[in-house]
C-alpha atoms as a PDB file:
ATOM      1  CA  UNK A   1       0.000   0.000   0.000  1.00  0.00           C
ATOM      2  CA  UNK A   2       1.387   3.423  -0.482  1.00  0.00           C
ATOM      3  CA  UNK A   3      -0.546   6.914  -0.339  1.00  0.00           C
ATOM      4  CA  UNK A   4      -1.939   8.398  -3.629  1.00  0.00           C
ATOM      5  CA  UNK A   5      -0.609  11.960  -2.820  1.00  0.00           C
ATOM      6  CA  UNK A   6       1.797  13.078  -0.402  1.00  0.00           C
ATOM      7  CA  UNK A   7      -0.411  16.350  -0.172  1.00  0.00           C
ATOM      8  CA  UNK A   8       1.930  18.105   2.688  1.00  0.00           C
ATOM      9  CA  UNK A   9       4.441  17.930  -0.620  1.00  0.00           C
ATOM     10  CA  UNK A  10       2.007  19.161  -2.995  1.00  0.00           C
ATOM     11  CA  UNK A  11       0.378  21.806  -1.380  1.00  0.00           C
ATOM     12  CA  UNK A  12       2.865  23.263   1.441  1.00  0.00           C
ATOM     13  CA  UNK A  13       0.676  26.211   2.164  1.00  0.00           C
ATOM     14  CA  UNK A  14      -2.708  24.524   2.926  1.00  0.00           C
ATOM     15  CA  UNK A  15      -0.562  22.111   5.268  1.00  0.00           C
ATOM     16  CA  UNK A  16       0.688  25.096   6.694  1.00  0.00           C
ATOM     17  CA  UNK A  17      -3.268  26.396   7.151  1.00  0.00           C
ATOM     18  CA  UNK A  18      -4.462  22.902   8.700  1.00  0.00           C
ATOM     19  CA  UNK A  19      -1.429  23.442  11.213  1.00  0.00           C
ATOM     20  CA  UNK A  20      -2.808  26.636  12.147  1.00  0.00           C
ATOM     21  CA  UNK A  21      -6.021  25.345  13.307  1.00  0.00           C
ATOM     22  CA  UNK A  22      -3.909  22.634  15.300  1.00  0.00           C
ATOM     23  CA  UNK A  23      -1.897  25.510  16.836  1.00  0.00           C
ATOM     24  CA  UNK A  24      -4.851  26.748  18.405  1.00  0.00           C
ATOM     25  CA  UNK A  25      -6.771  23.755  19.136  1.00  0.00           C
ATOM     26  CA  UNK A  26      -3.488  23.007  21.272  1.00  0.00           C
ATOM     27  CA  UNK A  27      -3.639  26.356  23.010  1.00  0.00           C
ATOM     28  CA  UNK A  28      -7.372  26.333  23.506  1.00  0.00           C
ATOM     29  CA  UNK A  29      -7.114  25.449  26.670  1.00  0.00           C
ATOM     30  CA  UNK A  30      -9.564  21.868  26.462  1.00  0.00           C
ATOM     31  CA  UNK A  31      -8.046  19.401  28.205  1.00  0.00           C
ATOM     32  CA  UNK A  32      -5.606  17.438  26.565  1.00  0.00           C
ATOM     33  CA  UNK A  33      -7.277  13.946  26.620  1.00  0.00           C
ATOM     34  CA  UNK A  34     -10.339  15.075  25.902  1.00  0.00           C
ATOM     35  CA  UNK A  35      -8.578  16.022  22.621  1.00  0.00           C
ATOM     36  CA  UNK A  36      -7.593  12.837  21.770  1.00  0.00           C
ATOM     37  CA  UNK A  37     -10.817  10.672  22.380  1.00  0.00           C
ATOM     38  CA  UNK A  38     -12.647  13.610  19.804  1.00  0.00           C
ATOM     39  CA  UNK A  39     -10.159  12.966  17.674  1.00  0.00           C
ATOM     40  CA  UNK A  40     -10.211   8.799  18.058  1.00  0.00           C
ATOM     41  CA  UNK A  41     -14.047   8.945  17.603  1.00  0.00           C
ATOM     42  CA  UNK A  42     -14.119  11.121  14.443  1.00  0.00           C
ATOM     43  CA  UNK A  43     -11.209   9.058  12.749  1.00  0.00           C
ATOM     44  CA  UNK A  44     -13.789   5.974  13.658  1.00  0.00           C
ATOM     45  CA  UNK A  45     -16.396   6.942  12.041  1.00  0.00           C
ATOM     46  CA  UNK A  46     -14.903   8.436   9.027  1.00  0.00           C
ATOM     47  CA  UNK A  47     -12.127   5.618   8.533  1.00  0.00           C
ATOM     48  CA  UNK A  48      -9.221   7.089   8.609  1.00  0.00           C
ATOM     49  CA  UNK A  49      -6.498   4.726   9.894  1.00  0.00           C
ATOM     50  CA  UNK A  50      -3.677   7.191   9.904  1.00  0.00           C
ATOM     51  CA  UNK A  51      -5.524   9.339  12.223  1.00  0.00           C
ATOM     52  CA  UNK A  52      -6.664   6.341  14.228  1.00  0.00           C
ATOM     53  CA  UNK A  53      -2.833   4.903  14.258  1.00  0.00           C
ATOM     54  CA  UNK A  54      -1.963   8.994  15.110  1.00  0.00           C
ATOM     55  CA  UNK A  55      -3.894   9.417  18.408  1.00  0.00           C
ATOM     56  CA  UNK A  56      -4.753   6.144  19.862  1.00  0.00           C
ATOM     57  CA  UNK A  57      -0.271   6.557  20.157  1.00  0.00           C
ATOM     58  CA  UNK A  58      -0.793  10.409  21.430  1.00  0.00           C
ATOM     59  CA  UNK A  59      -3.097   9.313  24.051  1.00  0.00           C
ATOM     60  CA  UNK A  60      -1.417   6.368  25.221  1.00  0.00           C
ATOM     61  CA  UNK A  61       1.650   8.849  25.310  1.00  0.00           C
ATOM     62  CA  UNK A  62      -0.327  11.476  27.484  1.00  0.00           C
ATOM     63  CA  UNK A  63      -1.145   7.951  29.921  1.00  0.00           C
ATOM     64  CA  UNK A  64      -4.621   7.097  28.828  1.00  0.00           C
ATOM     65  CA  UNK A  65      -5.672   3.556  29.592  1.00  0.00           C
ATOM     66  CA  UNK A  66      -6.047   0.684  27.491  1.00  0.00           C
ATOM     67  CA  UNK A  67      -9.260  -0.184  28.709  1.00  0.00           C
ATOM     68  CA  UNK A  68     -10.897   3.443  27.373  1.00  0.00           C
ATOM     69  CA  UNK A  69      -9.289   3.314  24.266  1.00  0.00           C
ATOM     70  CA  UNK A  70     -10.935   0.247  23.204  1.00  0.00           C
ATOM     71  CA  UNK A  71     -14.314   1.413  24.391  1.00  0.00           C
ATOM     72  CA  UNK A  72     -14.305   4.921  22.745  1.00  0.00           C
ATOM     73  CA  UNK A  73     -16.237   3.521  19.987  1.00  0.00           C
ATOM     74  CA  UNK A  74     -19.568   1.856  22.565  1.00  0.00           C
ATOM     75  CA  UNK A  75     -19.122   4.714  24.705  1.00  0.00           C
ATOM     76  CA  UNK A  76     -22.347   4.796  25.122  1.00  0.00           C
ATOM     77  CA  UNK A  77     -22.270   1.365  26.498  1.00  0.00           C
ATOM     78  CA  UNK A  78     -19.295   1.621  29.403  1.00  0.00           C
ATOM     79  CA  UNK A  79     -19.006   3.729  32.356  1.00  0.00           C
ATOM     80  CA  UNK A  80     -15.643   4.630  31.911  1.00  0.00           C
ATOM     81  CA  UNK A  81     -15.924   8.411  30.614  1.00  0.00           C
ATOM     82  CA  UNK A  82     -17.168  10.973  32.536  1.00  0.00           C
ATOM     83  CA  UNK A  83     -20.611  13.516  31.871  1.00  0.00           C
ATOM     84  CA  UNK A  84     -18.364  15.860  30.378  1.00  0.00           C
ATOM     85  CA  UNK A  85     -16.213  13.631  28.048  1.00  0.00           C
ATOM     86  CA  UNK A  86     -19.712  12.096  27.315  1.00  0.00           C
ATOM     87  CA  UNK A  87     -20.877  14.943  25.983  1.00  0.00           C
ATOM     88  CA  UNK A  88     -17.686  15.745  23.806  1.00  0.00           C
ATOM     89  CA  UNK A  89     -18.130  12.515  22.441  1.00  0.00           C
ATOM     90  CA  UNK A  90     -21.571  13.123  21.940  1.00  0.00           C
ATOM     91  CA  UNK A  91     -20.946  16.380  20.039  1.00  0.00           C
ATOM     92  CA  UNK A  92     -18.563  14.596  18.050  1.00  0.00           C
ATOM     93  CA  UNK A  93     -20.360  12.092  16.255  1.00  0.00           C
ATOM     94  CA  UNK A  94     -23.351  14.584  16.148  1.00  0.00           C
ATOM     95  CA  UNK A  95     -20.661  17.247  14.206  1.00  0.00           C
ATOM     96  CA  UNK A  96     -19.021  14.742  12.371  1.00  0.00           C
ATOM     97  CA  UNK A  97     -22.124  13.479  10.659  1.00  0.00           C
ATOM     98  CA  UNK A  98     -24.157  16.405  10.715  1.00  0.00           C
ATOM     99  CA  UNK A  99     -25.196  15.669   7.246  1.00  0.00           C
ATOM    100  CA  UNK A 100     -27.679  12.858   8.799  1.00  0.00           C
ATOM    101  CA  UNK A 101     -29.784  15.367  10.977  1.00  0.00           C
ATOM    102  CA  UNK A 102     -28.290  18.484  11.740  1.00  0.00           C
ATOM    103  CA  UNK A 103     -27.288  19.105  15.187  1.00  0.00           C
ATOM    104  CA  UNK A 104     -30.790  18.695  17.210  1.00  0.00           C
ATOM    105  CA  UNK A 105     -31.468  20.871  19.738  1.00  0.00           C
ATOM    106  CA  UNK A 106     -31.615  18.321  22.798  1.00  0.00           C
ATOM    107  CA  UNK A 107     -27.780  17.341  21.616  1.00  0.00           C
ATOM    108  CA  UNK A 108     -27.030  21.146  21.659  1.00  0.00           C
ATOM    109  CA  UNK A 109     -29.075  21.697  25.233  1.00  0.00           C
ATOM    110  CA  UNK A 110     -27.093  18.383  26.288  1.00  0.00           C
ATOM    111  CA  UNK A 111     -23.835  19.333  25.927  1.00  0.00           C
ATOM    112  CA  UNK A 112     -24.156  22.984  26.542  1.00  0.00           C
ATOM    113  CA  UNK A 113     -24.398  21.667  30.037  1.00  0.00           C
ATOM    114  CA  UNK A 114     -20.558  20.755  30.525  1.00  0.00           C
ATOM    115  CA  UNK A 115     -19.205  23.382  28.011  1.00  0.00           C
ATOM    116  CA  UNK A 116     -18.978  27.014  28.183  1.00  0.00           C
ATOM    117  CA  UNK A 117     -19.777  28.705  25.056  1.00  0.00           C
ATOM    118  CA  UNK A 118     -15.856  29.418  24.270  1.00  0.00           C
ATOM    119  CA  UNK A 119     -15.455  25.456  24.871  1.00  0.00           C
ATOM    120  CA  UNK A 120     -17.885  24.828  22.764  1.00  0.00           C
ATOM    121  CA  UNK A 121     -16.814  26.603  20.091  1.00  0.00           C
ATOM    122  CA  UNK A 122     -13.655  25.640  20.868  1.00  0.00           C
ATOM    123  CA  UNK A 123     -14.320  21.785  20.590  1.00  0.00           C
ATOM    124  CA  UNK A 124     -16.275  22.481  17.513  1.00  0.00           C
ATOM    125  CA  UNK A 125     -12.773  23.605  15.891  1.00  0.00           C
ATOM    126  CA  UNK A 126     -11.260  20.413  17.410  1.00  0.00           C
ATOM    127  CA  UNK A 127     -13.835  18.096  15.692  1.00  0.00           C
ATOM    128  CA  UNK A 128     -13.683  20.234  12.286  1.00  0.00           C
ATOM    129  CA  UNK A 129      -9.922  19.610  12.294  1.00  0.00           C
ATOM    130  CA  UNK A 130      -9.999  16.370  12.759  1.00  0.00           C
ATOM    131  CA  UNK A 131     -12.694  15.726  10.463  1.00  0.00           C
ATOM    132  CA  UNK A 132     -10.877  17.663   7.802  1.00  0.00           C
ATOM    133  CA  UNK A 133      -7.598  15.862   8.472  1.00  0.00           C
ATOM    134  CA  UNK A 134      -9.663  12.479   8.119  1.00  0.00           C
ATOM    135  CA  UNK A 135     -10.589  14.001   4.520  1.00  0.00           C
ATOM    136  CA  UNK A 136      -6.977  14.560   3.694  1.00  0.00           C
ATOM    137  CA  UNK A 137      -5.938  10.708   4.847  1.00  0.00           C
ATOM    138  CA  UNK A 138      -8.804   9.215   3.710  1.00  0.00           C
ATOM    139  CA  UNK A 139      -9.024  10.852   0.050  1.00  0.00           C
ATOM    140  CA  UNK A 140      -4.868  10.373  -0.342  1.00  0.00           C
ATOM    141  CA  UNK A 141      -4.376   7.113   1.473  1.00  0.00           C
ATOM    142  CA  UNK A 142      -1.898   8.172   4.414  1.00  0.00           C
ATOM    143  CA  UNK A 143      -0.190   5.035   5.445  1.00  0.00           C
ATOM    144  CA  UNK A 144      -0.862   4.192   9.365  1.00  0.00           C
ATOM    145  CA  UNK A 145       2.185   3.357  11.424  1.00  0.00           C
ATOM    146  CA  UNK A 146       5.031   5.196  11.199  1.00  0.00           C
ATOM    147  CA  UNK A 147       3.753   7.936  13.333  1.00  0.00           C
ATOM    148  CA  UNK A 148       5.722   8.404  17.089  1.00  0.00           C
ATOM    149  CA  UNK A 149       4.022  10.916  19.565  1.00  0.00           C
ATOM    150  CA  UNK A 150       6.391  14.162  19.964  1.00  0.00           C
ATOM    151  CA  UNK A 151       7.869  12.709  23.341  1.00  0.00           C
ATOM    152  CA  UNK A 152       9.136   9.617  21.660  1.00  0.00           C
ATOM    153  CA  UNK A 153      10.658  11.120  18.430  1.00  0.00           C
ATOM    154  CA  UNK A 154      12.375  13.435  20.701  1.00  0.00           C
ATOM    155  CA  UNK A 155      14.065  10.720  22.588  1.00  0.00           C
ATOM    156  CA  UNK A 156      15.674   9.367  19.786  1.00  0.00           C
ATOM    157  CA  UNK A 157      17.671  12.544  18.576  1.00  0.00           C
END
C-alpha cells in the first residue's frame, strides 16, 4: 500500500493552514485527553487509519488507559468516561455526521451543560480539524504506522 498523494508535498501552504487550526486547538485550553478521544471517535467513524494509528499513540503517550481506548467507539455502552467527556463525544459524532440530521437541539441543550460557550466553540474547531484531516488521509491514502508521539521522536535525537 502506499498513499496516492503526499499532499503536505504538494500543497505546502494549505498544510501550513491545517497546522494553524492545530496551533490553536493546542492552546485552547480543552483538556488534553479530551482532545484525543474527539479525535479517536471522528477518525472511527470516518475511517481514517492514519488518524486512528496517530492518536490512539498520542493518548497512550499522554497515559490514557487501554481499557478506554478500546471502548471509545460503545461509549455509550461503558461507564468509563465521565458527563463531560460524554458529551464531547456526543458532540462529536453529532458534528461529524451532521449531514444525517443536523445538530438537534436536545444534543445542543445536552452538551451545553458541561461546556462554556468558548469550549464549545472551541471543541467544535477540534472536531472540524480532525474531520478535515480524516478528509486529507482518507481521500490520499496516508499510510498508518510510522507515526511516534512528539515525546518519543524526541528521545531518539
Amino acid at each position: 500500500m502506499k498513499p496516492r498523494i503526499l499532499y503536505k508535498e504538494i500543497a505546502p501552504d494549505g498544510y501550513k493552514a491545517m497546522l494553524g487550526i492545530e496551533r490553536y486547538v493546542h492552546h485552547c485550553g480543552l483538556e488534553k485527553p479530551l482532545l484525543e478521544l474527539v479525535r479517536i471517535r471522528a477518525s472511527q467513524i470516518n475511517g481514517c487509519a492514519y488518524c486512528l494509528d496517530m492518536h490512539t499513540k498520542d493518548a497512550r503517550a499522554g497515559g490514557e488507559s487501554e481499557q478506554r481506548l478500546y471502548a471509545i467507539a460503545v461509549w455509550k455502552e461503558t461507564p468509563f468516561f465521565s458527563q463531560r467527556e460524554r458529551a464531547a463525544l456526543l458532540w462529536t459524532e453529532t458534528v461529524t455526521r451532521i449531514s444525517d440530521e443536523g445538530v438537534p437541539d436536545e444534543v445542543y441543550e445536552a452538551v451545553n451543560q458541561y461546556f462554556s460557550e468558548r469550549e464549545l466553540v472551541d471543541l467544535t474547531l477540534a472536531i472540524v480539524a480532525i474531520n478535515s484531516w480524516n478528509r486529507l488521509g482518507v481521500a490520499f491514502r496516508a499510510i498508518p504506522g510510522e507515526y511516534q508521539p512528539a515525546k518519543v521522536q524526541e528521545d531518539k535525537k
